[in-house]
Protein backbone atom coordinates (compact mmCIF):
# COMPACT_ATOMS: atom_id res chain seq x y z
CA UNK A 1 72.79 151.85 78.97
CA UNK A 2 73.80 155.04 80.36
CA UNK A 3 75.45 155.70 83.90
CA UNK A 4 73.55 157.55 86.52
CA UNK A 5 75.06 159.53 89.71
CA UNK A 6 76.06 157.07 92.23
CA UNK A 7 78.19 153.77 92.80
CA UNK A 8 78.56 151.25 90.25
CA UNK A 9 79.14 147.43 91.55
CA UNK A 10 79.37 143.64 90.16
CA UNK A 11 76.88 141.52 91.45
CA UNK A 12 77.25 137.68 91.23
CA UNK A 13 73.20 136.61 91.21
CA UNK A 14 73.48 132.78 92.22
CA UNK A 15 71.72 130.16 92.80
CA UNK A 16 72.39 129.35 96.46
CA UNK A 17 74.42 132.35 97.32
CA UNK A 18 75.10 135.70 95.95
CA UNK A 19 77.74 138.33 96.07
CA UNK A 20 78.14 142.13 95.83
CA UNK A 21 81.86 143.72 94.44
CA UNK A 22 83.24 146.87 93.44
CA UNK A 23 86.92 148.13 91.93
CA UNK A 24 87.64 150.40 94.36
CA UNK A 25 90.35 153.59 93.68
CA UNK A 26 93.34 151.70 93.62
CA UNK A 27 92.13 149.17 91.34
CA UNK A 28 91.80 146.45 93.81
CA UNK A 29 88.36 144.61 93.70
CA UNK A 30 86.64 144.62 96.83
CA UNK A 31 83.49 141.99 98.00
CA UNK A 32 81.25 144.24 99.74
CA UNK A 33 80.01 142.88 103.40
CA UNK A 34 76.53 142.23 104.33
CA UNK A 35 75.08 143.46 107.35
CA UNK A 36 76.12 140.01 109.53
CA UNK A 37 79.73 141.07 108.18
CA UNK A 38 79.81 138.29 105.39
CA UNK A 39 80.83 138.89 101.73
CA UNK A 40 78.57 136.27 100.35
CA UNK A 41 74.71 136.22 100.88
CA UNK A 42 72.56 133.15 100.98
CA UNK A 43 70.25 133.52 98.19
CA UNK A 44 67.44 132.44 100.26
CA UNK A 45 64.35 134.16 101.09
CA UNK A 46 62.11 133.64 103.99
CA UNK A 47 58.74 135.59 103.20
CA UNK A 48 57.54 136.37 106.82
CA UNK A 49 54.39 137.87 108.65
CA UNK A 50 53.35 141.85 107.47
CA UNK A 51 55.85 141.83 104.46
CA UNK A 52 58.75 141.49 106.17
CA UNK A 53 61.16 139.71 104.34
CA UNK A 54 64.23 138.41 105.24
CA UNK A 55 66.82 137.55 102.76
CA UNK A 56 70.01 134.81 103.46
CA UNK A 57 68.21 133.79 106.58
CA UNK A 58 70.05 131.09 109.02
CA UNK A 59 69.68 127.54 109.44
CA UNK A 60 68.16 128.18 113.06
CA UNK A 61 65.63 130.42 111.88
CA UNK A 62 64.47 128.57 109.19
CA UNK A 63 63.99 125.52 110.84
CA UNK A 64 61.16 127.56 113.00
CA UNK A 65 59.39 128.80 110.46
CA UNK A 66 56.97 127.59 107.89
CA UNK A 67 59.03 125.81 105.10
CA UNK A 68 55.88 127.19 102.51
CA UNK A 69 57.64 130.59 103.00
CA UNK A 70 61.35 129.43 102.47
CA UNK A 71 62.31 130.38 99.02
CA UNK A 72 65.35 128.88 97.43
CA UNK A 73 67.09 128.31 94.30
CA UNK A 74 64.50 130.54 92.23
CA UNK A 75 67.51 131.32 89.69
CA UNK A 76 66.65 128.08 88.06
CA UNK A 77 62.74 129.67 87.33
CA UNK A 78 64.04 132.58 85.73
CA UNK A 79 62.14 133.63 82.58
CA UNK A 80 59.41 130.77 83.42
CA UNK A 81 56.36 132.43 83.19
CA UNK A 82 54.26 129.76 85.00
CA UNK A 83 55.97 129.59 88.25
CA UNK A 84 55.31 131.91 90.95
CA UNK A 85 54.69 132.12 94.50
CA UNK A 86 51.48 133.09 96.15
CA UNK A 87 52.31 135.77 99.16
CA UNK A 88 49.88 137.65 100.78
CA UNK A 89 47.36 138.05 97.90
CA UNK A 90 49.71 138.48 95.60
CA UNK A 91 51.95 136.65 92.36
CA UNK A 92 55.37 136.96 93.22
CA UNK A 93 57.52 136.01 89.64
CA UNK A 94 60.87 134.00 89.78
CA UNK A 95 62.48 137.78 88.99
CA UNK A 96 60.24 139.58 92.35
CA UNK A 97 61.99 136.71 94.10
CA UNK A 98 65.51 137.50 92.73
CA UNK A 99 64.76 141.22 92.85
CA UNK A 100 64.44 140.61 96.97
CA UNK A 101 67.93 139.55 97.16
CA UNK A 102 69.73 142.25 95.23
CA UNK A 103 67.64 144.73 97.32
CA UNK A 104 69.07 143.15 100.06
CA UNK A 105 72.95 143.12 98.63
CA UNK A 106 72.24 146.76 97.54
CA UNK A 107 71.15 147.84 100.99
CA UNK A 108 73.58 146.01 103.17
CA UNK A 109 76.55 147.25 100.41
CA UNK A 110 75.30 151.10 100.83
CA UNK A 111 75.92 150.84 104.36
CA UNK A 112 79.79 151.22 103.76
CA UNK A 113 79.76 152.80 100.15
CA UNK A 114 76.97 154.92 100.06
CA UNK A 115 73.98 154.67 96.71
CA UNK A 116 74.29 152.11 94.62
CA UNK A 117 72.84 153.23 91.22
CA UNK A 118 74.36 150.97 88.34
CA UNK A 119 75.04 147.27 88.56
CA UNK A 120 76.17 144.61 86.44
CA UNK A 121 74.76 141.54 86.92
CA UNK A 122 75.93 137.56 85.54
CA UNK A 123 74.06 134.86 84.24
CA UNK A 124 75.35 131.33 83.26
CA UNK A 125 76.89 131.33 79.74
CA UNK A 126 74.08 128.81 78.77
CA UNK A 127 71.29 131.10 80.03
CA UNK A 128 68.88 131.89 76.94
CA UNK A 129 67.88 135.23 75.94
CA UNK A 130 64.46 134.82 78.09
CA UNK A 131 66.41 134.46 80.99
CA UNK A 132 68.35 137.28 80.49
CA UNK A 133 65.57 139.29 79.84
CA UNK A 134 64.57 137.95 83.62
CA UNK A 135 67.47 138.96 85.27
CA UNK A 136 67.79 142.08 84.11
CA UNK A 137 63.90 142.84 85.16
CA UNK A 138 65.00 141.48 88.55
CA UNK A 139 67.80 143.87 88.46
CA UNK A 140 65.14 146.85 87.52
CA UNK A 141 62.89 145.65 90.40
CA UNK A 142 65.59 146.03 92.63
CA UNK A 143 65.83 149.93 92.04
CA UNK A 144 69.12 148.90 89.96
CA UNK A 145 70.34 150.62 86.40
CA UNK A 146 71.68 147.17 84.96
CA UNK A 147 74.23 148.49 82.58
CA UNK A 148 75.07 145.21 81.34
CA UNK A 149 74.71 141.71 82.23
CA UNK A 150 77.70 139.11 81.80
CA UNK A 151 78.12 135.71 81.00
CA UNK A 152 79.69 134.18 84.35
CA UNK A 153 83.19 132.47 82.84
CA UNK A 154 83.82 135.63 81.28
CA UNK A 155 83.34 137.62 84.53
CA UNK A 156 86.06 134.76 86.14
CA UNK A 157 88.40 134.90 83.56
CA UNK A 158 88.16 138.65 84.08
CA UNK A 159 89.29 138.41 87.67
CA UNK A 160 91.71 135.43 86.84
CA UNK A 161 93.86 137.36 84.15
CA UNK A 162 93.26 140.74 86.85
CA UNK A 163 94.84 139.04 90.01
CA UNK A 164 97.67 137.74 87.91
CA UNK A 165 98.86 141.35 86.35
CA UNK A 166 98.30 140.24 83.33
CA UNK A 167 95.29 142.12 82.11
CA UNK A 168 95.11 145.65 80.79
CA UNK A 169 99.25 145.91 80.94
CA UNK A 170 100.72 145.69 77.87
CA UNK A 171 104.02 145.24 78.94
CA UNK A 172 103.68 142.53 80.78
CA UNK A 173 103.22 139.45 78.13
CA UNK A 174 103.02 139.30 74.53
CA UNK A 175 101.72 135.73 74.27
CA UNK A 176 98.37 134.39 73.94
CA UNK A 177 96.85 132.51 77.00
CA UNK A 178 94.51 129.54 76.19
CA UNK A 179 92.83 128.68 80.04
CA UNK A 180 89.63 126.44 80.42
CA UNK A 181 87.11 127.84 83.43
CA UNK A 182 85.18 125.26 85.07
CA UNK A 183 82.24 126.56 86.30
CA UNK A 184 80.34 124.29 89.03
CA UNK A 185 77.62 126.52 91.09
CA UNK A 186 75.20 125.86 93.58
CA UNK A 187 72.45 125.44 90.97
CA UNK A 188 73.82 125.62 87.02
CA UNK A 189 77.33 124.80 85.48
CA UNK A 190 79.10 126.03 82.77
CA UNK A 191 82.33 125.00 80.74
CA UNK A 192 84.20 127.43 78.83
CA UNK A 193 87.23 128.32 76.43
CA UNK A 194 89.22 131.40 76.76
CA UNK A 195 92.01 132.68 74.76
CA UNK A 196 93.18 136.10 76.25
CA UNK A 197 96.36 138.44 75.67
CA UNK A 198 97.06 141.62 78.33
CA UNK A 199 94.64 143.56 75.85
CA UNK A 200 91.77 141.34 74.46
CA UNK A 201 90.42 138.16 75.52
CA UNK A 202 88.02 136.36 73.43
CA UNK A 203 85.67 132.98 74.11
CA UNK A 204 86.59 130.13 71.56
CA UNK A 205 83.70 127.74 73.41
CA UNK A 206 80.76 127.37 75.22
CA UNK A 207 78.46 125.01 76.97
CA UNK A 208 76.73 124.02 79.82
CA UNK A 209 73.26 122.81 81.96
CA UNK A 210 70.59 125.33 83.71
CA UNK A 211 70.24 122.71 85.98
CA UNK A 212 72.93 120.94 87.21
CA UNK A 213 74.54 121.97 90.13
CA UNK A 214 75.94 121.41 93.86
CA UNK A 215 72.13 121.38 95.03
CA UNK A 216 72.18 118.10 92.75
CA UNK A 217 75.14 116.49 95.02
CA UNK A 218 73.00 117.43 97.74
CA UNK A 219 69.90 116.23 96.28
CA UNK A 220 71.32 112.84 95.57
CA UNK A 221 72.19 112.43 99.20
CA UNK A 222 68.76 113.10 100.62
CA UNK A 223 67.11 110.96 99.01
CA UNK A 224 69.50 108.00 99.74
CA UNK A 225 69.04 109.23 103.51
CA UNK A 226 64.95 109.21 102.87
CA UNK A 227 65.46 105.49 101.13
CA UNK A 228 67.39 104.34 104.18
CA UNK A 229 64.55 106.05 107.05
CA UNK A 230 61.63 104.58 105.09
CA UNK A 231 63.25 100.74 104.60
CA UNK A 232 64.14 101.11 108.37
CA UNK A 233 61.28 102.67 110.11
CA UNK A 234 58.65 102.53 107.71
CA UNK A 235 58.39 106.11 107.47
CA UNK A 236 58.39 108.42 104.61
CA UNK A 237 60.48 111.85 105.71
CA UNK A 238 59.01 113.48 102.28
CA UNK A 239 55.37 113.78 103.75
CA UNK A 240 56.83 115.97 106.81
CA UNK A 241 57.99 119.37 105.29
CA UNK A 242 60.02 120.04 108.54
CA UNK A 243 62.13 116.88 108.58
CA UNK A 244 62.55 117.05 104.76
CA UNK A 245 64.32 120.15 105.21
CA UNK A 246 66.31 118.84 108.29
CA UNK A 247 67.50 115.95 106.02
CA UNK A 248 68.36 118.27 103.12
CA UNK A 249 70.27 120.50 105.63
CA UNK A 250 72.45 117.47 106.84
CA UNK A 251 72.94 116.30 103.20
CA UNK A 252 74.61 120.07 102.16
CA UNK A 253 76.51 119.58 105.27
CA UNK A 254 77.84 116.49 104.54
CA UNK A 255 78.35 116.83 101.27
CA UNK A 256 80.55 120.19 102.20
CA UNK A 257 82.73 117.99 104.78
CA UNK A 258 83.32 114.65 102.22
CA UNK A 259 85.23 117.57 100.40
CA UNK A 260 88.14 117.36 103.50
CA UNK A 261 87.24 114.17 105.13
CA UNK A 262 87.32 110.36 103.83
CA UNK A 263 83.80 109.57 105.71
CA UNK A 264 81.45 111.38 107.87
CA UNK A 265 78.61 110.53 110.28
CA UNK A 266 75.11 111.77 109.66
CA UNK A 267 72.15 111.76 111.82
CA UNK A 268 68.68 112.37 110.62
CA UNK A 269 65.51 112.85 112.70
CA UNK A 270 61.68 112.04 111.70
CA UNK A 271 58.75 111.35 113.46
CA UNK A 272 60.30 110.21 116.81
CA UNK A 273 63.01 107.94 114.77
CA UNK A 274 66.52 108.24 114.21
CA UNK A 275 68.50 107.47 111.60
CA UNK A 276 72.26 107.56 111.90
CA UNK A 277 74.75 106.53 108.82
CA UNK A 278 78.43 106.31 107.83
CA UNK A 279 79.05 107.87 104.50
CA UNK A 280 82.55 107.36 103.05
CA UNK A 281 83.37 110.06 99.91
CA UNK A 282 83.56 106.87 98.00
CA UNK A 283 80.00 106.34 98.57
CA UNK A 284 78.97 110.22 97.67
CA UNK A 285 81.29 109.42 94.53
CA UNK A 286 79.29 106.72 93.18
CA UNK A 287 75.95 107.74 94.17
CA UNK A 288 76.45 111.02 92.01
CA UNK A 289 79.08 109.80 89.07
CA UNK A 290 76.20 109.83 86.56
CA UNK A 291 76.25 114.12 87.25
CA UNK A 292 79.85 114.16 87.42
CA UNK A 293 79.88 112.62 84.05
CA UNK A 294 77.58 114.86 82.67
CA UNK A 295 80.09 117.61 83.50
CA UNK A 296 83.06 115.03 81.95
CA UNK A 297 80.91 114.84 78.60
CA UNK A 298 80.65 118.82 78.57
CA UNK A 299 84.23 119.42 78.77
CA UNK A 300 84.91 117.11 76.25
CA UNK A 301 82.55 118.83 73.74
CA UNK A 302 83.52 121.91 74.58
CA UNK A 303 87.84 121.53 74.48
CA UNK A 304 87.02 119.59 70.90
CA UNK A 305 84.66 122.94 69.55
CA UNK A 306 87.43 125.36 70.66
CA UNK A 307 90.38 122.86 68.94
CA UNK A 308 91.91 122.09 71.88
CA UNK A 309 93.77 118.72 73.14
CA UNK A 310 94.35 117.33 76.78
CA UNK A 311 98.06 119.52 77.67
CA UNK A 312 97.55 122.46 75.43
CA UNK A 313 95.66 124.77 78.26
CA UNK A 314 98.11 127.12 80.17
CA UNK A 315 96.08 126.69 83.11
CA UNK A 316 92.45 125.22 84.24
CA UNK A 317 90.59 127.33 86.20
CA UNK A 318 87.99 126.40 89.01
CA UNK A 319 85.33 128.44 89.77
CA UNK A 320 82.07 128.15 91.49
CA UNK A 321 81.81 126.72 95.70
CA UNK A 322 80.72 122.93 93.99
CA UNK A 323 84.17 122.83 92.52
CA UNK A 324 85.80 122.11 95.90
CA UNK A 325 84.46 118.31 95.61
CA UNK A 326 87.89 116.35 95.30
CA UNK A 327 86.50 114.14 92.31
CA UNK A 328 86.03 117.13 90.19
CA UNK A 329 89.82 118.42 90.34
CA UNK A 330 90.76 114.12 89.51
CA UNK A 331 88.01 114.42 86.59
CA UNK A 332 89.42 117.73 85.14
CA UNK A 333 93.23 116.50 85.45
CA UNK A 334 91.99 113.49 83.67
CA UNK A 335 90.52 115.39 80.85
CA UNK A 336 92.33 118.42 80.54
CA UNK A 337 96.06 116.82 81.30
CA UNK A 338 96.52 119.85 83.78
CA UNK A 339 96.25 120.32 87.46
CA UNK A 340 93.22 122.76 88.15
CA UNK A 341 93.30 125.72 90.15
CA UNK A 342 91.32 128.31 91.43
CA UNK A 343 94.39 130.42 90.03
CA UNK A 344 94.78 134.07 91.84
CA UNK A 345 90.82 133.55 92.97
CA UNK A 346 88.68 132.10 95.03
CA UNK A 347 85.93 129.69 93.39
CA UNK A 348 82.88 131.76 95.07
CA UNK A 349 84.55 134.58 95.09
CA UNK A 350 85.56 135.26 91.13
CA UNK A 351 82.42 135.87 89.54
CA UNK A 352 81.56 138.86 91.62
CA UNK A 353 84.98 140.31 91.16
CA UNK A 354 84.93 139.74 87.39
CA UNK A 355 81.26 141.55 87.31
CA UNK A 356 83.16 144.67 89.71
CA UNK A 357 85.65 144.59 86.75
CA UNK A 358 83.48 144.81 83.99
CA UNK A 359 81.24 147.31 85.44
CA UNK A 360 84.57 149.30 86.39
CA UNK A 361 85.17 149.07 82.83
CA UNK A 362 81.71 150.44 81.38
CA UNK A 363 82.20 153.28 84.25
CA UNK A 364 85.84 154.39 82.62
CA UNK A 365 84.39 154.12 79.49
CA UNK A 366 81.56 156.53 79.99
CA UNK A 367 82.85 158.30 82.55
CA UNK A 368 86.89 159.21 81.32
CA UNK A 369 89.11 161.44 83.52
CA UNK A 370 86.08 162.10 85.86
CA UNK A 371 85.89 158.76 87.04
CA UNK A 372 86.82 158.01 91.06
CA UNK A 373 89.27 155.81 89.67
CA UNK A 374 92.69 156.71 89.33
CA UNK A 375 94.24 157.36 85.92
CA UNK A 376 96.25 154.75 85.94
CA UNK A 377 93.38 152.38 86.91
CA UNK A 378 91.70 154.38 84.31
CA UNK A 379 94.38 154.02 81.51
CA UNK A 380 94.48 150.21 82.41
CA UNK A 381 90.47 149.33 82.09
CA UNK A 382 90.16 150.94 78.79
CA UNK A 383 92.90 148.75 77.30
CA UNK A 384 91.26 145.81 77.79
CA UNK A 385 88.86 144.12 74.81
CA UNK A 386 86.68 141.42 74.81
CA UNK A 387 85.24 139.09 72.17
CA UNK A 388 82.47 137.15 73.23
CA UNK A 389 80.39 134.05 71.84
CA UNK A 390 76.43 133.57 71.44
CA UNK A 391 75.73 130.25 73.65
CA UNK A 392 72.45 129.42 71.67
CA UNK A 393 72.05 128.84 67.87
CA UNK A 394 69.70 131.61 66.07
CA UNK A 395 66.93 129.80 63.54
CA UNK A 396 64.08 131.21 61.53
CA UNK A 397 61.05 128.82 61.22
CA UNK A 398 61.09 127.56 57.74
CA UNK A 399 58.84 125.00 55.85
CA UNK A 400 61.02 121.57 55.86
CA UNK A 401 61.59 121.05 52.04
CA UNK A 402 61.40 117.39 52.53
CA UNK A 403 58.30 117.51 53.73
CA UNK A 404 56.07 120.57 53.58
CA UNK A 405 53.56 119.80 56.03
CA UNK A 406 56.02 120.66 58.78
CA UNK A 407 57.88 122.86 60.05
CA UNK A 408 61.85 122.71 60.66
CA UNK A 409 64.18 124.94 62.80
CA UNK A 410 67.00 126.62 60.09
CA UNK A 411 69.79 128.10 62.00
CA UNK A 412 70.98 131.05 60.68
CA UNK A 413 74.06 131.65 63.32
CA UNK A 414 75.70 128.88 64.86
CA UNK A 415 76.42 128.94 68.67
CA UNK A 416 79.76 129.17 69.85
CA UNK A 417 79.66 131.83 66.87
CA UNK A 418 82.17 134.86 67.40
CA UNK A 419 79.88 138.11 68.57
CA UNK A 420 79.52 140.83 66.74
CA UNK A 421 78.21 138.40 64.04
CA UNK A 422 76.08 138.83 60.54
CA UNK A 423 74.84 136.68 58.15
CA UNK A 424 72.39 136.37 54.89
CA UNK A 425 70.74 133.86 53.20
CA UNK A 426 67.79 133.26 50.43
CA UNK A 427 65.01 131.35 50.87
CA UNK A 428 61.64 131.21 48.60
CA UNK A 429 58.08 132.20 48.90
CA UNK A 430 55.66 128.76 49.42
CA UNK A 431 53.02 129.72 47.47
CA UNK A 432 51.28 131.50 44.44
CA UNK A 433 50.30 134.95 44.96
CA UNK A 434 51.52 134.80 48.18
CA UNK A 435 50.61 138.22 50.15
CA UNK A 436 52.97 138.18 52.99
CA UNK A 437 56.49 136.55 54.81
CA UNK A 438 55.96 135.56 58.52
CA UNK A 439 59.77 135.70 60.07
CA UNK A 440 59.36 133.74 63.16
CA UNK A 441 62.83 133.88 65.35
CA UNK A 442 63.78 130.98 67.36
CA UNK A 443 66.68 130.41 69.74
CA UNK A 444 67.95 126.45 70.06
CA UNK A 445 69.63 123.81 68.50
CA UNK A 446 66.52 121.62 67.73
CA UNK A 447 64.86 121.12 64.25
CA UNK A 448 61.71 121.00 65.67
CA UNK A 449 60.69 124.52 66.39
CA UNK A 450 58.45 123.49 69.56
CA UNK A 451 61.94 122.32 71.22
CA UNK A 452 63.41 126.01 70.98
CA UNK A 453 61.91 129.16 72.20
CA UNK A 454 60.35 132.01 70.02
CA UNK A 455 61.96 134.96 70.84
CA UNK A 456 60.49 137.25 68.16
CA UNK A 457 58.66 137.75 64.62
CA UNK A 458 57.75 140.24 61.93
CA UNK A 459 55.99 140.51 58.63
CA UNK A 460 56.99 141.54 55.29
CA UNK A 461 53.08 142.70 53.79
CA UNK A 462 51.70 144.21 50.59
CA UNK A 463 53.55 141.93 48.06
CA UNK A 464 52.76 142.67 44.47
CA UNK A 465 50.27 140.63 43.19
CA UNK A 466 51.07 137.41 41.05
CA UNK A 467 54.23 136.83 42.76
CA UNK A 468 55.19 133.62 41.73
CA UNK A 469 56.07 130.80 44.15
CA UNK A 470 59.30 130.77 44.75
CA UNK A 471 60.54 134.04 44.52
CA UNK A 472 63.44 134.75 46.35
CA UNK A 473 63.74 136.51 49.68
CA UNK A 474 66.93 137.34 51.72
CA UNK A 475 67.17 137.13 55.29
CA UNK A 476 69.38 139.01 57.10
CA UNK A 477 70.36 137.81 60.85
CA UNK A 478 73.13 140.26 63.03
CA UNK A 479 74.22 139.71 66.61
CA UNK A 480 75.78 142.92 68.28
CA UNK A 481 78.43 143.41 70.46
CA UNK A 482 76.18 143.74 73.03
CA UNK A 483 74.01 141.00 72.46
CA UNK A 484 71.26 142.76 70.63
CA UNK A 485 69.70 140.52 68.09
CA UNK A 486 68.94 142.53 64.61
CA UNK A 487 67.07 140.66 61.62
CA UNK A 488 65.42 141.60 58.28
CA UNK A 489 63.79 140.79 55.35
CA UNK A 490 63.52 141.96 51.83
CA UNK A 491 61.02 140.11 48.63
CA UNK A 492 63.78 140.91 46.72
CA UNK A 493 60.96 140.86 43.29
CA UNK A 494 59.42 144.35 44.53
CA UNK A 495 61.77 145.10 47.34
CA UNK A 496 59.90 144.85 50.19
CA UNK A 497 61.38 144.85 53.42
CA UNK A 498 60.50 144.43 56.93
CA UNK A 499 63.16 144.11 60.10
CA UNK A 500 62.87 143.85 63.73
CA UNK A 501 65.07 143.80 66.83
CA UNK A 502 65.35 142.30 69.93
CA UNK A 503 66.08 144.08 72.90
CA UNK A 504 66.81 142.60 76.48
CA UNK A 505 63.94 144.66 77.35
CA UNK A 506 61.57 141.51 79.11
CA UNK A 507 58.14 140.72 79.55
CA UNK A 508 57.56 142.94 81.91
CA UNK A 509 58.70 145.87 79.97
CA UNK A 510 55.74 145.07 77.46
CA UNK A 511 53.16 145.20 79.65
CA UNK A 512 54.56 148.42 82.21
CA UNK A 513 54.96 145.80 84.72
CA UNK A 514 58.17 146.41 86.02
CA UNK A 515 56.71 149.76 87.66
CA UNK A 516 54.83 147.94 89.61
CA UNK A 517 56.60 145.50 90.78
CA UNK A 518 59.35 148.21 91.52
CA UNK A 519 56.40 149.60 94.22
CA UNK A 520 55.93 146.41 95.69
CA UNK A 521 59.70 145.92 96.24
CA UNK A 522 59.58 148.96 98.18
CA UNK A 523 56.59 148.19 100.21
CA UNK A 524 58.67 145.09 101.34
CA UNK A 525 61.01 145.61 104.47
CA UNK A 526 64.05 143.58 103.09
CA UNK A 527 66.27 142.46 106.02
């Protein structure tokens, strides 16, 4: 992706809020405020009368307005093609939703640095190539060239190794680093591994859950609070969308104050009844300790793919506003044998800079001496390296050979494999005379091919005739640098070969969609 004239930012696309960054000249990143002053935008959206639309709206407001039209946490719908929301006549996709709120970071940001043309935008390392493909549509819709979009740990180690001096100076330190980022959002969490010198950092690691996330915590408390209503008053809070949201506003609350305090009143109102409870952090603990495991179990897996033991990490890393839940820092001390941080950064605050600092380094890259930045800023960006990994296995649908009336998932590249990656292997036609090869590509680590997701094919046609079953074919599987997906296939008997690739391109792309959408974002007045 090339640049185009204007400003080129980081944006941090979350589930519950969002953020907006840029390196500015001195090599300093730099949140970029919103129009109430704040450097971090709800990612809520309130779809009001007339198509006005107003993005990050407050508590007070919408508690006034029809909870129908309150929009939230539509990052976990990404890429699912059967979820929408009916506005107005019209099918608004998980990506519209998304693309409302980076219209609304891009406008407010503009206000101080003038167009914003070219963005990079992150995604959770376990995000699947569909919802990429989302995000990056959202990202389109928004009036945005995406020049990239990054895997979040790798835009917080980014700012981690930044803030500390030690990236992109070579002087500074010769020795490897080996840091683990915990990665605890508002909607999805990740675990990584990351071994990086002042020149080149590279993920040994992956893993993590689409859903599972702070909103969980939250989730767990409300409906504890609707348990307690209903045995007391006989009253189920669910069937009244206005107290529902009351209740799940005093859960997030509470759940944000058990981080400081040892116990915490709570008051909830339905109906003309009043519930009022004492929750002690020891109570949130064990109420969500089956989530908190989940993230235990995670780490675990991950720190034994990478090769690493409890003590060997120079530093754990916190990132993500969840991770200021006291249980989470005893869990990760537990595991990892070292105190976690939120190093140089702040938790809600690093994957936004780390996005600033990779699209800082695409700009130097592509733009050289004529970049805004200074040459030393310059000079210090195109130093840097990275080495990524591919969080998803890549399979071809095969014929199980123990049983060929199914089908099997054969993974051709491993996750957690390093990127760029290529691979071949030889497989064998199924039948007599057969005419054609059907390369189906799947992304997942299921055999069953109905548990992973398809997310392309082509056809090797014209064989020569009498081709004996099982000739031999070679398949031919490469992952690029920047997370292209290339395959091929060649009968090697005649040589016939067919190939494809995959490009982040989207659904929407396919069908000219995108256009459209992009027209309908602009009949919108985002506020």
């Amino acid at each position: 992706m090339k640049l185009v004239e204007g400003n080129t930012v980081g944006i941090d696309l979350g589930t519950t809020y969002s953020a907006i960054a840029q390196l500015n000249d001195d090599g300093e990143t730099v949140l970029l405020n919103n129009a109430d002053g704040r450097s971090i935008t709800p990612s809520v959206v309130l779809l009001g009368d007339d198509g006005r639309v107003v993005v990050g709206p407050s508590f007070e407001r919408i508690a006034i307005e029809d909870p129908t039209k309150v929009i939230e946490a539509v990052k976990r719908e990404m890429g699912n093609k059967d979820h929408f929301v009916v506005y107005q006549g019209k099918r608004l996709t998980p990506e519209f939703i998304s693309a409302l709120i980076l219209k609304k970071l891009k406008q407010d940001a503009e206000a101080s640095i003038g167009p914003i043309t070219n963005a990079v935008i992150t995604v959770p390392y376990y995000f699947n190539d569909v919802r990429r493909k989302a995000t990056q549509d959202a990202g389109r819709i928004a009036g945005l060239n995406v020049l990239d979009v990054i895997n979040e740990p790798t835009a917080a180690t980014l700012a981690y190794a930044w803030h500390k001096g030690e990236l992109g100076v070579p002087d500074v330190r010769s020795k490897e680093r080996t840091i683990l980022v915990y990665d605890l959002g508002g909607g999805t969490f990740d675990v990584t591994v990351v071994r990086y010198t002042p020149t080149n950092f590279r993920v040994l690691a992956t893993d993590g859950d689409v859903m599972l996330g702070g909103l969980d915590w939250s989730q767990r408390l409300t409906d504890h609070l609707v348990e307690q209503f209903t045995r007391k008053f006989g009253t189920d809070p669910t069937q009244d969308p206005e107290a529902l949201l009351s209740f799940r506003q005093e859960s997030e609350d509470a759940k944000r104050e058990l981080s400081t305090k040892a116990q915490v009143p709570i008051s909830v109102y339905c109906g003309g009844n009043t519930l009022t409870v004492s929750l002690t952090r020891g109570d949130f603990e064990r109420m969500t300790a089956d989530m908190l495991q989940r993230t235990e179990d995670t780490t675990e897996l991950v720190m034994q793919q990478a090769g690493i033991s409890p003590g060997e990490f120079d530093d754990v890393v916190l990132v993500g506003g969840s991770t200021y839940m006291p249980s989470i820092v005893s869990m990760l001390k537990r595991v990892t044998g070292n105190n976690p941080s939120s190093g140089d950064v702040m938790p809600e605050r690093a994957v936004a800079e780390g996005a600033a600092l990779h699209a800082a380094i695409l700009e130097a890259r592509q733009s050289g001496r004529e970049s805004r930045m200074g040459q030393a800023v310059i000079k210090r960006l195109m130093s840097i390296k990275t080495s990524d990994v591919n969080s998803h296995s890549l399979g071809v649908k095969i014929t199980d050979p123990s049983d060929r009336t199914r089908k099997m998932n054969h993974i051709m590249i491993p996750k957690n494999s390093p990127i760029p990656h290529s691979v071949n292997q030889r497989f064998v036609t199924n039948t007599q005379n057969q005419q054609r090869i059907h390369v189906v590509m799947l992304e997942g680590e299921a055999k069953d091919p109905m548990a992973c997701t398809e997310i392309g094919d082509f056809r090797v046609t014209d064989l020569p005739a009498n081709l004996p079953q099982g000739s031999p074919v070679e398949l031919t599987y490469r992952y690029d640098a920047s997370g292209r997906i290339h395959a091929s296939a060649k009968e090697l008997t005649s040589n016939r070969e067919a190939s494809t690739e995959i490009i982040r391109s989207g659904e929407f792309e396919k069908t000219g969609g995108v256009d459209v959408f992009e027209a309908l974002a602009r009949e919108y007045n985002v506020e």
